[in-house]
N, C-alpha and C. Protein backbone atom coordinates (compact mmCIF):
# COMPACT_ATOMS: atom_id res chain seq x y z
N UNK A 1 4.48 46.71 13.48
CA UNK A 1 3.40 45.75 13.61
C UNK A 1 2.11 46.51 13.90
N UNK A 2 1.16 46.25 13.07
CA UNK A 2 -0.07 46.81 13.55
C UNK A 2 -0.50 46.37 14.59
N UNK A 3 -1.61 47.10 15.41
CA UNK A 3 -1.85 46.83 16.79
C UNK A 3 -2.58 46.02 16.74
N UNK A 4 -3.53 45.00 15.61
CA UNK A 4 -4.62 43.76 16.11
C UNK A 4 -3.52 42.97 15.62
N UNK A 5 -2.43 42.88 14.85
CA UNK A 5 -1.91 41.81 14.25
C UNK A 5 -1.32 40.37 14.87
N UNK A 6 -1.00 40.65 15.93
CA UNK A 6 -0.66 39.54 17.23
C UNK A 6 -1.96 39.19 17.50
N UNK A 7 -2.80 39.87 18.07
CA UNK A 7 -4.19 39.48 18.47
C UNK A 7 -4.48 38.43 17.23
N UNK A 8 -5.02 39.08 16.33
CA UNK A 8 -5.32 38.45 15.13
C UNK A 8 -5.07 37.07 15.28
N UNK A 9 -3.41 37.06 14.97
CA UNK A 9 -2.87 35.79 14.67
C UNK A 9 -2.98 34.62 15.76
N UNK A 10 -3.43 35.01 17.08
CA UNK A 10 -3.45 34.19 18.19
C UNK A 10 -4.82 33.75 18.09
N UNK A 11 -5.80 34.42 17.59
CA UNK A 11 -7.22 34.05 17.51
C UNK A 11 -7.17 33.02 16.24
N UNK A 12 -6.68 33.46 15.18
CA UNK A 12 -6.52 32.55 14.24
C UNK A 12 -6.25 31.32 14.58
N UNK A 13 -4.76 31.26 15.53
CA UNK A 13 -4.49 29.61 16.04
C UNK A 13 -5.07 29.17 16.99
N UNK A 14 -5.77 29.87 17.71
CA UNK A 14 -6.94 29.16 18.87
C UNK A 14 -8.18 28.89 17.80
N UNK A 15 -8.36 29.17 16.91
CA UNK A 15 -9.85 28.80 15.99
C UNK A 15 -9.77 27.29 14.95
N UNK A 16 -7.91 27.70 14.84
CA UNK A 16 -7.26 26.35 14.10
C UNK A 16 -7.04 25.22 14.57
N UNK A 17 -7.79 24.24 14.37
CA UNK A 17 -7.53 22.95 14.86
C UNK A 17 -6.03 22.40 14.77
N UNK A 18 -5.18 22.15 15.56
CA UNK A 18 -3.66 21.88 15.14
C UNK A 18 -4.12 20.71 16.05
N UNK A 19 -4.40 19.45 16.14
CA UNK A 19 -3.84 18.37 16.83
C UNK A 19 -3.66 17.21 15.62
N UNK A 20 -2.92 16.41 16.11
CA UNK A 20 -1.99 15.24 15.86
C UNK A 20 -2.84 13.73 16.71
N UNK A 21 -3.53 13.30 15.49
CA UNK A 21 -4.22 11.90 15.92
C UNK A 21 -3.73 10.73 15.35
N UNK A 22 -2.50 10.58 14.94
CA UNK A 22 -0.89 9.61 15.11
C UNK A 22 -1.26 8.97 16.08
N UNK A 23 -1.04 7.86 16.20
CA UNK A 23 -0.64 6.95 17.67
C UNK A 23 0.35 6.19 17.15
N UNK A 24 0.64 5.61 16.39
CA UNK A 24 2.11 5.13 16.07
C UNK A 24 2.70 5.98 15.00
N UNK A 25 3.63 5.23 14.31
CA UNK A 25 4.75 5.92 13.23
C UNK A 25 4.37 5.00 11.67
N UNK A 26 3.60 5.77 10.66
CA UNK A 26 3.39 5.14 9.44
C UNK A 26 4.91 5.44 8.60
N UNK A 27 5.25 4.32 7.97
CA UNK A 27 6.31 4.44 6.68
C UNK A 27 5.80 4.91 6.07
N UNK A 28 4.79 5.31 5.47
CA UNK A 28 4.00 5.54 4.02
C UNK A 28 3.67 7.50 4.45
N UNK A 29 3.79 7.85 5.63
CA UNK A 29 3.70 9.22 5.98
C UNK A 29 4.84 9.67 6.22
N UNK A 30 4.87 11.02 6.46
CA UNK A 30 5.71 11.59 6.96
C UNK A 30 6.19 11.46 8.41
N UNK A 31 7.51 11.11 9.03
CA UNK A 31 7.07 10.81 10.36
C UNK A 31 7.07 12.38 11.57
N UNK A 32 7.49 13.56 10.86
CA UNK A 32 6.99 14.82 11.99
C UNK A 32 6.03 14.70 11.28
N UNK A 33 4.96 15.78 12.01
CA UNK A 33 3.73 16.44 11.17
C UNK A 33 3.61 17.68 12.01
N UNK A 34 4.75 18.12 12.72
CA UNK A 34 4.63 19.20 13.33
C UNK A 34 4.56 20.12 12.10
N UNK A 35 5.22 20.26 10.65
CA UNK A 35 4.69 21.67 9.98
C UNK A 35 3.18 21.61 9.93
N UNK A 36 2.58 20.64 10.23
CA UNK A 36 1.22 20.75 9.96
C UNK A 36 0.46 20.84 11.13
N UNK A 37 0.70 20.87 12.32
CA UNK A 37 -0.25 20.46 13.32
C UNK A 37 0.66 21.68 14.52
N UNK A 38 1.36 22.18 14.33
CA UNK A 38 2.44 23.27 15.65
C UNK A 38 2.89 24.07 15.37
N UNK A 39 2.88 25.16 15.65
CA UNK A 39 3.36 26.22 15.58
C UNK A 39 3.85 26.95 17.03
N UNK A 40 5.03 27.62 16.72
CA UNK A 40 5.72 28.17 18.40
C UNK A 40 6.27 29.93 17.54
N UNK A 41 5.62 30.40 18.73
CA UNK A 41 5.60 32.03 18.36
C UNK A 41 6.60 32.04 19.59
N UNK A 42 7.88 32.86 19.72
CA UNK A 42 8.50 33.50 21.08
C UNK A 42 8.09 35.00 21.04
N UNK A 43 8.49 35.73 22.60
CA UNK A 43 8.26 36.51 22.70
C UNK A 43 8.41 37.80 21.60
N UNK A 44 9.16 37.23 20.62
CA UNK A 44 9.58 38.71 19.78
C UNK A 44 8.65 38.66 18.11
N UNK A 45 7.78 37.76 18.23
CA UNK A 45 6.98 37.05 17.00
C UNK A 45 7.58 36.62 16.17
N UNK A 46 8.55 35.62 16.29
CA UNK A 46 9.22 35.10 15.44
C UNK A 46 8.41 33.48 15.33
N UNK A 47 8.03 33.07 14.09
CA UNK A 47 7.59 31.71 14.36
C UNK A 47 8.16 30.87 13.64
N UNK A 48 8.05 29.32 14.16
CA UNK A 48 8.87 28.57 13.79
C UNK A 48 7.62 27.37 13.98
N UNK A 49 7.97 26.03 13.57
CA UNK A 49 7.52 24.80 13.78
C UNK A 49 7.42 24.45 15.00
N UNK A 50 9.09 24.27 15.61
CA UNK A 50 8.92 23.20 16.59
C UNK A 50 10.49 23.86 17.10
N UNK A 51 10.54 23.50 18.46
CA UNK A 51 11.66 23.97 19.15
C UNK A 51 12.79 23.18 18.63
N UNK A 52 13.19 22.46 17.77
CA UNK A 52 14.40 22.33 17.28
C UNK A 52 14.94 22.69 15.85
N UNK A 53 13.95 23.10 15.19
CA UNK A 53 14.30 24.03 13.76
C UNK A 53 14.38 25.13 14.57
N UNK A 54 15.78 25.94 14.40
CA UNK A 54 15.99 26.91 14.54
C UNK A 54 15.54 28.38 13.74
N UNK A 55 15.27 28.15 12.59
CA UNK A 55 15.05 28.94 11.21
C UNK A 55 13.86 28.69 11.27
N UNK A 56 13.69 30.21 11.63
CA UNK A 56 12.37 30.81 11.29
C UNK A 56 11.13 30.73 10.19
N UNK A 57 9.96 30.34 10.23
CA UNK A 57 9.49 30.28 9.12
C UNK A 57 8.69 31.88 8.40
N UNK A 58 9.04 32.39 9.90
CA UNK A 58 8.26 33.95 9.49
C UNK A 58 8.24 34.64 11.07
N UNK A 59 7.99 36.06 10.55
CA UNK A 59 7.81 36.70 11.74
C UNK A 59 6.48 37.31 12.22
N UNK A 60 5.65 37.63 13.04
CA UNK A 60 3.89 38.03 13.27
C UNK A 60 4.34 39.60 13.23
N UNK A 61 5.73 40.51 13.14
CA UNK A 61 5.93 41.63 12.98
C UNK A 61 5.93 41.82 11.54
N UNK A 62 6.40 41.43 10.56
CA UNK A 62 6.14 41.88 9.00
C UNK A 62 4.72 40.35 8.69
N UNK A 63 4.72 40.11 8.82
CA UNK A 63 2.82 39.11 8.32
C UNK A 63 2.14 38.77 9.23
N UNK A 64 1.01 38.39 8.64
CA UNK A 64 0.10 37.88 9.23
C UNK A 64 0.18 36.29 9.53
N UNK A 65 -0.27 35.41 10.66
CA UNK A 65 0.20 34.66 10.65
C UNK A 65 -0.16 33.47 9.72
N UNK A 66 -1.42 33.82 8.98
CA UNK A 66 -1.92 32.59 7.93
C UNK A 66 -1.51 33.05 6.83
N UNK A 67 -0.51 34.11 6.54
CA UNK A 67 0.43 34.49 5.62
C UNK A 67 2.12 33.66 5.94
N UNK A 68 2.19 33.54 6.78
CA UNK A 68 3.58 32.84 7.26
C UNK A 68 3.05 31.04 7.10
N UNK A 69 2.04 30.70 7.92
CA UNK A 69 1.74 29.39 7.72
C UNK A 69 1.58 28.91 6.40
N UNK A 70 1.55 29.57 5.69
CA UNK A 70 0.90 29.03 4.07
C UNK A 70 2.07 29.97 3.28
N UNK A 71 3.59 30.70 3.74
CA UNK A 71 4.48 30.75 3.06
C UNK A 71 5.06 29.36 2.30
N UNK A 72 6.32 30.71 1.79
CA UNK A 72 7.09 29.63 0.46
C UNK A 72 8.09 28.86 2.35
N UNK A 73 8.38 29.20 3.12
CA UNK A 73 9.41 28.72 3.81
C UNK A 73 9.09 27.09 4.40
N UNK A 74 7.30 27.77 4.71
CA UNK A 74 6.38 26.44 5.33
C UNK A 74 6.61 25.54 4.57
N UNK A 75 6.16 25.92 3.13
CA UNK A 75 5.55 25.13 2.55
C UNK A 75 6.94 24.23 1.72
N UNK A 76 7.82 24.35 1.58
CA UNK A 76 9.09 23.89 1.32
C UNK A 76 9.12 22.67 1.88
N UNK A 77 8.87 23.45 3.57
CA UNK A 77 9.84 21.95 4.50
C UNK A 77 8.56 21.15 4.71
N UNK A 78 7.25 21.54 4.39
CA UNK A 78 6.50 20.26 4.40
C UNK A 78 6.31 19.60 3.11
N UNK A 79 7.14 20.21 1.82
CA UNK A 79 7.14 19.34 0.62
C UNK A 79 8.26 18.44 1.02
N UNK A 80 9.50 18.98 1.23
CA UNK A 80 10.59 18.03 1.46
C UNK A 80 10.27 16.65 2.26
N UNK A 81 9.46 17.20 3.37
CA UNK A 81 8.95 15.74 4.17
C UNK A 81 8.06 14.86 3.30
N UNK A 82 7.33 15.56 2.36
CA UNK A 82 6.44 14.88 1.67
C UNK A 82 7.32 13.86 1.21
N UNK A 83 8.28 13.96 0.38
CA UNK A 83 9.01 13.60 -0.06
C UNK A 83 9.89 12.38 0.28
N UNK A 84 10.20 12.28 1.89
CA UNK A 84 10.46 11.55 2.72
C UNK A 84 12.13 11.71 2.83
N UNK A 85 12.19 12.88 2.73
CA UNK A 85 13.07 13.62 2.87
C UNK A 85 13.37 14.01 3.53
N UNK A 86 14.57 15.14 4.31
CA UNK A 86 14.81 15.63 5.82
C UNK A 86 15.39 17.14 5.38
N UNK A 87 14.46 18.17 5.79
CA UNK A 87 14.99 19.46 5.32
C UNK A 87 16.18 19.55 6.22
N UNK A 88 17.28 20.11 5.68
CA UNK A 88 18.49 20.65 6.14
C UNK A 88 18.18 21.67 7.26
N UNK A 89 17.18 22.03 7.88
CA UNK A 89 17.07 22.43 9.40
C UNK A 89 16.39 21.66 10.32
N UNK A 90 16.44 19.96 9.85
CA UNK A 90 15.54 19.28 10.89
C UNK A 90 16.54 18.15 10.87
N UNK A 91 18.14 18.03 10.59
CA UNK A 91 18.57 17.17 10.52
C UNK A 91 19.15 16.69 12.06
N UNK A 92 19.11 17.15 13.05
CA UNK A 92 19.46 17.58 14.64
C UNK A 92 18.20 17.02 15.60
N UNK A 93 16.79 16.92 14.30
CA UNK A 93 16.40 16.65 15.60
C UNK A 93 15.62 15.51 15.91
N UNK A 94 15.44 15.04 17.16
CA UNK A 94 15.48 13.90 17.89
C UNK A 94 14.67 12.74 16.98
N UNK A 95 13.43 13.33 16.80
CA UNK A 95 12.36 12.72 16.00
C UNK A 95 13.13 11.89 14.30
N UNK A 96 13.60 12.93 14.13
CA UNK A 96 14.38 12.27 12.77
C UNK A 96 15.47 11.50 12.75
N UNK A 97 16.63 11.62 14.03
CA UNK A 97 17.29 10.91 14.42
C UNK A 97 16.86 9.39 14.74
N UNK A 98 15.50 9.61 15.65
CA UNK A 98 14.99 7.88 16.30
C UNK A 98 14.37 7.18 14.60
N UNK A 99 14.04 8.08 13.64
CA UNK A 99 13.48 6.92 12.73
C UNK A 99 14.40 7.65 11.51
N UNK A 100 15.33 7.79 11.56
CA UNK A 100 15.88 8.06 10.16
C UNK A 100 16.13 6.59 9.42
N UNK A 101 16.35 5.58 9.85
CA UNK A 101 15.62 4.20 9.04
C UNK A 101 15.09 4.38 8.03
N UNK A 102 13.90 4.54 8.68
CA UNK A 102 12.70 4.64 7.67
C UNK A 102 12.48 5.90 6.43
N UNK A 103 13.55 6.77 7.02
CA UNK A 103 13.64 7.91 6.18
C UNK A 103 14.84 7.18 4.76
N UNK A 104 15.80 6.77 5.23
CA UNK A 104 16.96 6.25 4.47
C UNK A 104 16.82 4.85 3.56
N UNK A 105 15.80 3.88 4.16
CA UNK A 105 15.26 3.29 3.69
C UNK A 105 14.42 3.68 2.29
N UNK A 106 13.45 4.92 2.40
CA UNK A 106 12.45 4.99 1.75
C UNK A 106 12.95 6.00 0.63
N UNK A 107 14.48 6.50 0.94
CA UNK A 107 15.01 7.42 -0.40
C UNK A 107 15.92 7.01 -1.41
N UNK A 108 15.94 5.24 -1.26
CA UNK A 108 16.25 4.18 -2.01
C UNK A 108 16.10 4.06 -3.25
């Protein structure tokens, strides 16, 4: 890892607006929007979405992090949601569990 590359990538997501102005749950959206609005780095730069996708979307040791955010891995599981779909590493979690309804409903 180069030595600004963590730096870098932390300045990047403090400059990036990531909030979530949702107040309820639209059918017609996606109901996470965490690939779009969260990102969770652990201590070893591994990043991911959200603490219940386990699978990594990239690491801040081989990229940069607006190279990982705008990967093929990102960008997959926020087509699949587009879709109204449930990527096979978000099927566990809570959020998709309380409205899978509306998910099962809408792949009719």
């Amino acid at each position: 890892m180069r030595s600004n590359s963590l730096k870098d990538s932390v300045t990047f997501l403090l400059e990036t607006k990531y909030s979530s102005e949702k107040a309820g749950i639209d059918s017609s959206e996606p109901v996470c929007d965490k690939p779009w609005n969260n990102a969770l780095i652990d201590l070893n730069g591994n990043v991911q979405f959200c603490c219940w996708i386990h699978e990594r979307i990239g690491s801040l040791n081989d990229s940069e992090f607006y190279q990982i955010w705008n990967g093929e891995k990102a960008r997959k599981i926020r087509s699949v949601l587009l879709r109204k779909e449930i990527p096979s590493c978000c099927t566990l979690c809570p959020v998709y569990l309380d409205h899978r309804q509306i998910y099962n409903s809408s792949n009719k």
